[in-house]
PDB file of N, CA and C in Angstrom:
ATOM      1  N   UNK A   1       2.993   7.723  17.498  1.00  0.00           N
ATOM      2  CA  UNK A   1       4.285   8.018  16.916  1.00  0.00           C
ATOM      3  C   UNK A   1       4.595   9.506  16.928  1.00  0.00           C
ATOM      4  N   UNK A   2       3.874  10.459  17.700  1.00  0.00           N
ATOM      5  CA  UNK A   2       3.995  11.991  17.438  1.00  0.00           C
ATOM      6  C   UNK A   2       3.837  12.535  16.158  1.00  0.00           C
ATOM      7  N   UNK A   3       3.065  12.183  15.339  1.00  0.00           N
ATOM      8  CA  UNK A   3       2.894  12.568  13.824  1.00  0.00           C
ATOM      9  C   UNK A   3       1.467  13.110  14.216  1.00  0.00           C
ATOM     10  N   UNK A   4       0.964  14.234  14.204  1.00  0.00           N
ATOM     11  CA  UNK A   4      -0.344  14.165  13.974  1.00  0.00           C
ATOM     12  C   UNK A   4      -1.273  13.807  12.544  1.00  0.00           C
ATOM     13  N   UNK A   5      -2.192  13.276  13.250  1.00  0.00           N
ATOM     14  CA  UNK A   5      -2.768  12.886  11.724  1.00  0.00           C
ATOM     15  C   UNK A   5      -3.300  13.474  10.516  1.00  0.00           C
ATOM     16  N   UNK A   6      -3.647  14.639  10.550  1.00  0.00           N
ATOM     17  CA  UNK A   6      -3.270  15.341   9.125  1.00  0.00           C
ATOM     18  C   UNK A   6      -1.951  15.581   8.636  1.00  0.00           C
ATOM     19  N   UNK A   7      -0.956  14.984   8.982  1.00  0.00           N
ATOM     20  CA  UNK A   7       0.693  15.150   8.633  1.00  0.00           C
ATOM     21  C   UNK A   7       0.526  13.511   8.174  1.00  0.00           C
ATOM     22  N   UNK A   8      -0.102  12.126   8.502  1.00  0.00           N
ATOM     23  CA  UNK A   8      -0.457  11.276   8.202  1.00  0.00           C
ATOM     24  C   UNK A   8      -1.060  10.595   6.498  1.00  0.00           C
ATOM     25  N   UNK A   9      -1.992  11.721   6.558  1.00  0.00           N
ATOM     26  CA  UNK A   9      -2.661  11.299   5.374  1.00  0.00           C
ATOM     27  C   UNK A   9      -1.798  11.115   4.094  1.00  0.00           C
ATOM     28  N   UNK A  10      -2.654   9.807   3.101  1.00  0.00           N
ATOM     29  CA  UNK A  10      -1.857   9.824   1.810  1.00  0.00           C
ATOM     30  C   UNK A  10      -1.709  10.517   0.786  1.00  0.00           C
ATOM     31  N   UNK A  11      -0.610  11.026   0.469  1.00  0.00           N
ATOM     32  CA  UNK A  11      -0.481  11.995  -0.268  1.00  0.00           C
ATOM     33  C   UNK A  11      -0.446  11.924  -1.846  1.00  0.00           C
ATOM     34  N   UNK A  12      -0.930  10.019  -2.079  1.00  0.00           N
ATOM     35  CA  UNK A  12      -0.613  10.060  -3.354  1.00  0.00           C
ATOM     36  C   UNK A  12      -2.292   9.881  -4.107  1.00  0.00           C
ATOM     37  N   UNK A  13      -3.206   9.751  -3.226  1.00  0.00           N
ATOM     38  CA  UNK A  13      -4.699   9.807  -3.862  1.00  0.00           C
ATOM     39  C   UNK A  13      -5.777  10.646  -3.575  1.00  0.00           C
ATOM     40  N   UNK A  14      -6.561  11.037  -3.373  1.00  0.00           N
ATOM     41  CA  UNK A  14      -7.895  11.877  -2.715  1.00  0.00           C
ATOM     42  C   UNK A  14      -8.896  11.146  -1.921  1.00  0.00           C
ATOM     43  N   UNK A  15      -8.478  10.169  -1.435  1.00  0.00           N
ATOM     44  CA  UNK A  15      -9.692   9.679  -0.323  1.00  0.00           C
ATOM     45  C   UNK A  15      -9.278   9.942   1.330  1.00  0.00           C
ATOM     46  N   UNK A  16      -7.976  11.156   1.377  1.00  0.00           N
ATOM     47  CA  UNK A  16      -8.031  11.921   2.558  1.00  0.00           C
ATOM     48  C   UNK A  16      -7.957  10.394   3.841  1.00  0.00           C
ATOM     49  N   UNK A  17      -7.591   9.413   4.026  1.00  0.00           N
ATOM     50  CA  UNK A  17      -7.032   8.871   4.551  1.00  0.00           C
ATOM     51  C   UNK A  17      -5.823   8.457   5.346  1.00  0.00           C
ATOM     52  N   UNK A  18      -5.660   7.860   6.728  1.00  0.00           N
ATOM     53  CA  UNK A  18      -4.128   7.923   7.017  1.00  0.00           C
ATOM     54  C   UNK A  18      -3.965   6.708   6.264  1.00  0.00           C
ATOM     55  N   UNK A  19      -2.367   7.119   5.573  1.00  0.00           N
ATOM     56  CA  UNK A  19      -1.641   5.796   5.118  1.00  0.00           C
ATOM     57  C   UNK A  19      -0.822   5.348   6.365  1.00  0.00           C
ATOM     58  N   UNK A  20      -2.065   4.177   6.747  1.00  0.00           N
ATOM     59  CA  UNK A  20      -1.278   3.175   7.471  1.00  0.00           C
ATOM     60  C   UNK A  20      -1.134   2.119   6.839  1.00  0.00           C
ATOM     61  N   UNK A  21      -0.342   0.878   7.279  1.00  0.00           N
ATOM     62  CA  UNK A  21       0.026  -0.156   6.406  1.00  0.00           C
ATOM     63  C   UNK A  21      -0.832  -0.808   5.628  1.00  0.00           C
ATOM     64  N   UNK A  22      -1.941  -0.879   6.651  1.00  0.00           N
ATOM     65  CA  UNK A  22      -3.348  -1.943   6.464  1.00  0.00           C
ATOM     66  C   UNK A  22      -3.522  -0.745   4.844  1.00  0.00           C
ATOM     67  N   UNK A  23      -3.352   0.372   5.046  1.00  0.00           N
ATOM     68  CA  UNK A  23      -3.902   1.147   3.870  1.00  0.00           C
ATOM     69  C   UNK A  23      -3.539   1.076   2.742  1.00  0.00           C
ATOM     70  N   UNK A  24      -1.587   1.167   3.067  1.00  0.00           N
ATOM     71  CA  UNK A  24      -1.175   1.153   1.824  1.00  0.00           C
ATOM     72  C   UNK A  24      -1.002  -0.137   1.001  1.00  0.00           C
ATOM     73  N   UNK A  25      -0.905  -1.541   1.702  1.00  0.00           N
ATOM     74  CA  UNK A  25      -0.942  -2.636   1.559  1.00  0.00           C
ATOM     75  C   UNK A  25      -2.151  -3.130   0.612  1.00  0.00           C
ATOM     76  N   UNK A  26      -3.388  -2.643   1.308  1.00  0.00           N
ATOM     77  CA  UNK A  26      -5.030  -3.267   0.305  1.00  0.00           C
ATOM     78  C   UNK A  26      -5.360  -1.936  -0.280  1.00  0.00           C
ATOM     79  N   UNK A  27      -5.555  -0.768   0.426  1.00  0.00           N
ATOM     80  CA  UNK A  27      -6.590  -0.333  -0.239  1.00  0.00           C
ATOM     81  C   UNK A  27      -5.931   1.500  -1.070  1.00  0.00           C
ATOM     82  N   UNK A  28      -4.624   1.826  -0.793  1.00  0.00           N
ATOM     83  CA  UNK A  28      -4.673   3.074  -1.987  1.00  0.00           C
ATOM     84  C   UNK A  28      -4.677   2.811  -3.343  1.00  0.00           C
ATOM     85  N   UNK A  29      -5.425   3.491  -3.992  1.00  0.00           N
ATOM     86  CA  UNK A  29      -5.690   3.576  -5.427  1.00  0.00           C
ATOM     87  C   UNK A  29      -4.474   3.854  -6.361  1.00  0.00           C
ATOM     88  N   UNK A  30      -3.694   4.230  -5.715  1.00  0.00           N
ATOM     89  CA  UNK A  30      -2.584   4.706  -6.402  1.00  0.00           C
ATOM     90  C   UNK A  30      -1.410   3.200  -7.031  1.00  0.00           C
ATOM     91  N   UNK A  31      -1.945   1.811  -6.098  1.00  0.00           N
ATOM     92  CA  UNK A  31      -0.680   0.496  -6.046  1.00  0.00           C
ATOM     93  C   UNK A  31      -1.993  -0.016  -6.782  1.00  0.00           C
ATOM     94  N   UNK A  32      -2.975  -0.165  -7.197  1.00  0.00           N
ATOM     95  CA  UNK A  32      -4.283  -0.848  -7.495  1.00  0.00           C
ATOM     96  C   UNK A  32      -3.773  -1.620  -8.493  1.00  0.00           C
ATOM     97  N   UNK A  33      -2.992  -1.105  -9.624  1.00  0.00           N
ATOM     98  CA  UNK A  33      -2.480  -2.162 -10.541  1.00  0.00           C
ATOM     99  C   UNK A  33      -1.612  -3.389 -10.241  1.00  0.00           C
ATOM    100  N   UNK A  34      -0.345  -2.956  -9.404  1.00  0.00           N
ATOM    101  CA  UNK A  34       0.268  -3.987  -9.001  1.00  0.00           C
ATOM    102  C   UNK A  34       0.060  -4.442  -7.884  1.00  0.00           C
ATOM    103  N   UNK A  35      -1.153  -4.182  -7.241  1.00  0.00           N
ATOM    104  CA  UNK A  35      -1.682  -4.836  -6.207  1.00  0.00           C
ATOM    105  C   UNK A  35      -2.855  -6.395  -6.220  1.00  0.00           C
ATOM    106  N   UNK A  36      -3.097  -5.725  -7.977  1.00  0.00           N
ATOM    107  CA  UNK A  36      -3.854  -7.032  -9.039  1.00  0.00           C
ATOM    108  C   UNK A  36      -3.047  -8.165  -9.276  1.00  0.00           C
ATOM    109  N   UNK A  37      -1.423  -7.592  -9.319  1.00  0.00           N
ATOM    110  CA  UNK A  37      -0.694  -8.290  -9.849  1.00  0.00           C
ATOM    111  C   UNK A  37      -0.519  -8.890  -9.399  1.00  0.00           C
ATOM    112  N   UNK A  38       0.452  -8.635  -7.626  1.00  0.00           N
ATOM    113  CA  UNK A  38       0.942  -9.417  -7.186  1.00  0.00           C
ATOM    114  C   UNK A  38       0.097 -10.277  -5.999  1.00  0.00           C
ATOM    115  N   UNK A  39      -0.833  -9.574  -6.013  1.00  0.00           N
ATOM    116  CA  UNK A  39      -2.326  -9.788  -4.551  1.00  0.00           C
ATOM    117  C   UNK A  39      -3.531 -10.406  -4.963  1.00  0.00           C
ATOM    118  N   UNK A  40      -3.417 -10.762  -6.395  1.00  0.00           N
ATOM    119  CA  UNK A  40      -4.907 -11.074  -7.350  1.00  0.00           C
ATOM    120  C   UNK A  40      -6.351  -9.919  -6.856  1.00  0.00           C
ATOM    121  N   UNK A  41      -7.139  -9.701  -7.456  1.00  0.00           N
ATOM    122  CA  UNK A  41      -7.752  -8.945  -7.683  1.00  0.00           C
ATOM    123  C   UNK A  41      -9.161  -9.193  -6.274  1.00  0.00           C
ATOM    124  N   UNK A  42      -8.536  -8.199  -5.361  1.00  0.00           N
ATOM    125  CA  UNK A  42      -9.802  -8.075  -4.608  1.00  0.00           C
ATOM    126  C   UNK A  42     -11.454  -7.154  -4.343  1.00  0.00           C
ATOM    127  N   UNK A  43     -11.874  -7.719  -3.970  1.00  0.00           N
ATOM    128  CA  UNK A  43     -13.706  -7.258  -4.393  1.00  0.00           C
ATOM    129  C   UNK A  43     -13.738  -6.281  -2.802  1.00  0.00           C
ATOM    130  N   UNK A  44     -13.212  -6.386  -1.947  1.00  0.00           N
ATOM    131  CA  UNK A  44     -13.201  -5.393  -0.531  1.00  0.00           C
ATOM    132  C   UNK A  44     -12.074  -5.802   0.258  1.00  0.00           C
ATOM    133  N   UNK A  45     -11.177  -4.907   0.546  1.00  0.00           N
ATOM    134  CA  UNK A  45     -10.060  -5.124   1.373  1.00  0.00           C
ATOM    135  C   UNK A  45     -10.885  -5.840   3.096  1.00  0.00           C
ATOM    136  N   UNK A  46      -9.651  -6.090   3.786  1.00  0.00           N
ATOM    137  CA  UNK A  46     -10.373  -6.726   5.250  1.00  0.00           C
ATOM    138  C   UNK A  46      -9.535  -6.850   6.014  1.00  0.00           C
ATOM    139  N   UNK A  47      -9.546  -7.029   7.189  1.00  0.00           N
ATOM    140  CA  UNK A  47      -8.554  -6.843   8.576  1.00  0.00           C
ATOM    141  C   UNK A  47      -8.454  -8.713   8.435  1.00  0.00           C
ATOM    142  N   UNK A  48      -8.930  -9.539   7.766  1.00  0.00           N
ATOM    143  CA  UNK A  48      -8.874 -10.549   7.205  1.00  0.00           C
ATOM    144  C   UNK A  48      -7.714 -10.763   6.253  1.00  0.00           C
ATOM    145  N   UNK A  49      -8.055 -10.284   5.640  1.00  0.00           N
ATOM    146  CA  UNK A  49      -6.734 -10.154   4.466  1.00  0.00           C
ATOM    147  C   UNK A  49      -5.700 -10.180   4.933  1.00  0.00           C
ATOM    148  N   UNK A  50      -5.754  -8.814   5.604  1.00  0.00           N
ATOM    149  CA  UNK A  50      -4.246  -7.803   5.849  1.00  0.00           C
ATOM    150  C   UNK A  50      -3.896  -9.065   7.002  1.00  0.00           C
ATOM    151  N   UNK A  51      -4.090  -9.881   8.025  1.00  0.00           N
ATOM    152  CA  UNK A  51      -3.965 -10.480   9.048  1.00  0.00           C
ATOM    153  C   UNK A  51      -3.397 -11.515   8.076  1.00  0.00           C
ATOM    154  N   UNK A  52      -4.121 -12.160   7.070  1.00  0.00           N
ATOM    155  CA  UNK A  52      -3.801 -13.457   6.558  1.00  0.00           C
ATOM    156  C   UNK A  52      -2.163 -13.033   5.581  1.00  0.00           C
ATOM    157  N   UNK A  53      -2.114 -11.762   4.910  1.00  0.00           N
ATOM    158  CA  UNK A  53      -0.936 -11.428   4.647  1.00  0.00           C
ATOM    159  C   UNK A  53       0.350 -11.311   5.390  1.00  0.00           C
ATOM    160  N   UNK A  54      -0.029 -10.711   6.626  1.00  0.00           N
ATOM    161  CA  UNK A  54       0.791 -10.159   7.616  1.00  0.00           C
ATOM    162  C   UNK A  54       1.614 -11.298   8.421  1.00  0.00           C
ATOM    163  N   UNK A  55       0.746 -12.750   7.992  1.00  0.00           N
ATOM    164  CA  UNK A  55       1.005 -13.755   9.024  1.00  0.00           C
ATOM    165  C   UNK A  55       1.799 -15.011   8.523  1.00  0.00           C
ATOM    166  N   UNK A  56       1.515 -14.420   6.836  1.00  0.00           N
ATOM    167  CA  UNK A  56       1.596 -15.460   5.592  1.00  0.00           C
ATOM    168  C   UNK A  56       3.191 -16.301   6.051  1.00  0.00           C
ATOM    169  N   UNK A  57       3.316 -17.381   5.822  1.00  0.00           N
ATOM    170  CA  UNK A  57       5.005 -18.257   5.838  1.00  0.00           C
ATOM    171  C   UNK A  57       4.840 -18.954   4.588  1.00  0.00           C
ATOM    172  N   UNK A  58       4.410 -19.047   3.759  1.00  0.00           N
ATOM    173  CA  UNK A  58       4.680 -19.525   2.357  1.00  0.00           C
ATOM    174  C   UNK A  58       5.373 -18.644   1.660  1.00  0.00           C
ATOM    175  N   UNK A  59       6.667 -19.189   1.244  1.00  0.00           N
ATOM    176  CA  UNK A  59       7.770 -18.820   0.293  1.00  0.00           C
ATOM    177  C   UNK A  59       6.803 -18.081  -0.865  1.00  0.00           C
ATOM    178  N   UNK A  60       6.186 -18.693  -1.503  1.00  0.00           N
ATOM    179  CA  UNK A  60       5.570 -17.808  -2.859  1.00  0.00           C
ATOM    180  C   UNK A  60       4.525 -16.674  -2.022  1.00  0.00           C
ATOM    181  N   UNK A  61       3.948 -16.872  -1.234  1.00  0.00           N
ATOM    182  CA  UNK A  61       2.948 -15.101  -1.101  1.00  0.00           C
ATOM    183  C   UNK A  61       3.865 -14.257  -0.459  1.00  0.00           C
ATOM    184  N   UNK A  62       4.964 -14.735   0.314  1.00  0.00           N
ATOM    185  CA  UNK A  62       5.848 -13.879   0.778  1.00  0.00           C
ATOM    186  C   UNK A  62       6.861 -13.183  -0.142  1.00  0.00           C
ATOM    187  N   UNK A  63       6.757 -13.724  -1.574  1.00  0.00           N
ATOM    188  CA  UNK A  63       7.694 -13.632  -2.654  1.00  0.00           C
ATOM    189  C   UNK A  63       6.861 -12.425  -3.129  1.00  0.00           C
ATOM    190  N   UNK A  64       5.921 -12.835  -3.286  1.00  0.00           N
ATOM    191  CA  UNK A  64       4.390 -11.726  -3.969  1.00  0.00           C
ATOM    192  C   UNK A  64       4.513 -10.804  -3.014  1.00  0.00           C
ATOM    193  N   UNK A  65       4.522 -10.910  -1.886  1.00  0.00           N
ATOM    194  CA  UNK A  65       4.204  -9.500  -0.746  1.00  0.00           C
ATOM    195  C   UNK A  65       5.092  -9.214  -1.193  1.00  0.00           C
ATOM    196  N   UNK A  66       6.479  -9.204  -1.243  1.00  0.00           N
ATOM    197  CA  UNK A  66       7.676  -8.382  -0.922  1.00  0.00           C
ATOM    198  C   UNK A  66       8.049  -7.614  -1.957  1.00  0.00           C
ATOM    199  N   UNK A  67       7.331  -8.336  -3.493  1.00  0.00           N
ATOM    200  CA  UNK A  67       7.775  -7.926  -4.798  1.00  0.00           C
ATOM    201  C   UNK A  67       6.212  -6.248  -4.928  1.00  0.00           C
ATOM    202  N   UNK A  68       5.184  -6.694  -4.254  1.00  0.00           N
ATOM    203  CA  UNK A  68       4.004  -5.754  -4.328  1.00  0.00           C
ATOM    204  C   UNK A  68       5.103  -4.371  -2.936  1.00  0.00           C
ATOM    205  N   UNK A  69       5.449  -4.612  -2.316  1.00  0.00           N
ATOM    206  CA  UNK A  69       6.144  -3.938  -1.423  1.00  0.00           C
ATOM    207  C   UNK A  69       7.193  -2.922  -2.233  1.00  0.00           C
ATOM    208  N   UNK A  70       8.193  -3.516  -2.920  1.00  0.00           N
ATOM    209  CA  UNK A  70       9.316  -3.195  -3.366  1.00  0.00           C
ATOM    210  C   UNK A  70       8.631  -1.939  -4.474  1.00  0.00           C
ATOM    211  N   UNK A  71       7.665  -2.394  -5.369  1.00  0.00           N
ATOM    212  CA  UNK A  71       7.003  -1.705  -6.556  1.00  0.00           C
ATOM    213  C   UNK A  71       6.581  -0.760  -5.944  1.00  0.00           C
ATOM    214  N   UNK A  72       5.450  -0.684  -4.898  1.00  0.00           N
ATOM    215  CA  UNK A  72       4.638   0.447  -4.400  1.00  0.00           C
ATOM    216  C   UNK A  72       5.586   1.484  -3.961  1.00  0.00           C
ATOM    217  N   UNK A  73       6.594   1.086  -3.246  1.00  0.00           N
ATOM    218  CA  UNK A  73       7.634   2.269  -2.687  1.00  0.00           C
ATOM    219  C   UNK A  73       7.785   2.888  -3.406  1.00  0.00           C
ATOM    220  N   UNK A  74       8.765   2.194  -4.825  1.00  0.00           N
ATOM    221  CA  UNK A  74       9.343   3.023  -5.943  1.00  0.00           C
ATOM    222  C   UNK A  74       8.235   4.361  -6.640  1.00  0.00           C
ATOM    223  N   UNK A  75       7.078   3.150  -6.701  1.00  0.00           N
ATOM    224  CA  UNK A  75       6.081   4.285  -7.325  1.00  0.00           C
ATOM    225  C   UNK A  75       5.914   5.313  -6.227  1.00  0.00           C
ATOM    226  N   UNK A  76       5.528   5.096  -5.046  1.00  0.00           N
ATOM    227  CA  UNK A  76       5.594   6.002  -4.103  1.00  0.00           C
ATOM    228  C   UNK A  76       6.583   7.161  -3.722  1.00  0.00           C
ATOM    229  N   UNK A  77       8.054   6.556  -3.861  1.00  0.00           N
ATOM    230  CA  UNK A  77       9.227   7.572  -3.937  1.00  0.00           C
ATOM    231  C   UNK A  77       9.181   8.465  -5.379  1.00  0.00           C
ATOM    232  N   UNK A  78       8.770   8.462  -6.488  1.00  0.00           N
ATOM    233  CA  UNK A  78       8.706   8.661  -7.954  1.00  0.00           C
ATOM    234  C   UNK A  78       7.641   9.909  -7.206  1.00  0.00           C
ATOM    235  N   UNK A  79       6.863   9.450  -6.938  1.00  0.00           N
ATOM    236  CA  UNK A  79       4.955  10.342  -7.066  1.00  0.00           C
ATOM    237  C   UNK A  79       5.190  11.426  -5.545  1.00  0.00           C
ATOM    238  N   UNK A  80       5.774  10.977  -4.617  1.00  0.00           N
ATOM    239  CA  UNK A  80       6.743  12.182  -3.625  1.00  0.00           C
ATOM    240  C   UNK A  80       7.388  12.968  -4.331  1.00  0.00           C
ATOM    241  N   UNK A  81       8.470  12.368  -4.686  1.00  0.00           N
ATOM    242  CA  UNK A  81       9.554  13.549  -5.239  1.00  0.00           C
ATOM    243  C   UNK A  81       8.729  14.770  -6.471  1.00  0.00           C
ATOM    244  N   UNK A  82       7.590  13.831  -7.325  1.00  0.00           N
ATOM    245  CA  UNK A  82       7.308  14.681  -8.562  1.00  0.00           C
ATOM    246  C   UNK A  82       6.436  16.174  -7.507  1.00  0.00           C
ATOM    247  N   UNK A  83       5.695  15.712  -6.826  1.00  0.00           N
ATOM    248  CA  UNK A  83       4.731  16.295  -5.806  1.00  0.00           C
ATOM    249  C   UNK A  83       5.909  17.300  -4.886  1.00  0.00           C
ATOM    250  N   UNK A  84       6.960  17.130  -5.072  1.00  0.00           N
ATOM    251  CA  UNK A  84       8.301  18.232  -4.295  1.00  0.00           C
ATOM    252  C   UNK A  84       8.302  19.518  -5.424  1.00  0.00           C
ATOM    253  N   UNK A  85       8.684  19.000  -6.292  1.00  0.00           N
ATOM    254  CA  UNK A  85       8.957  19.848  -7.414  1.00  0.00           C
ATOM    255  C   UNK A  85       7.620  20.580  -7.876  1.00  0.00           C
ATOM    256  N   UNK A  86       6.705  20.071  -7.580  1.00  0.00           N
ATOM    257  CA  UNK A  86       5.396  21.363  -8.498  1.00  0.00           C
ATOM    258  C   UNK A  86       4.820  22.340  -7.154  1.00  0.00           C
TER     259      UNK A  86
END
């Protein structure tokens, strides 16, 4: 995508990672609460998971993805902007 990857990394935790989807989807620390919520509580993220999410056609996990989607942004747009200002 022409981004190099230290312009990549997530900017909202310290494990110096690129936020790619697979990332922000299972594993930043920063969605961990409503990722309990809407994802039930996982013991190790997996290219399993993220595949079985990614692929999901049931009305209710697609209801859950989209509602864990919608939350993380906001918190994500909130925790950007505060991170502009200091």
């Amino acid at each position: 995508n022409g981004i190099d990857c230290i312009n990549r990394l997530c900017k909202l935790c310290n494990q110096n990672v690129v936020e790619s989807e697979y990332y922000f989807l299972l594993c930043c620390s920063k969605y961990t609460d409503i990722r309990n919520k809407y994802l039930g509580h996982q013991s190790w993220p997996s290219l399993n998971k993220f595949n079985v999410l990614m692929s999901a056609k049931n009305s209710h996990l697609l209801y859950k993805i989209s509602k864990f989607i919608t939350e993380a942004f906001e918190i994500r747009t909130v925790a950007l902007n505060n991170l502009m200002i200091t």
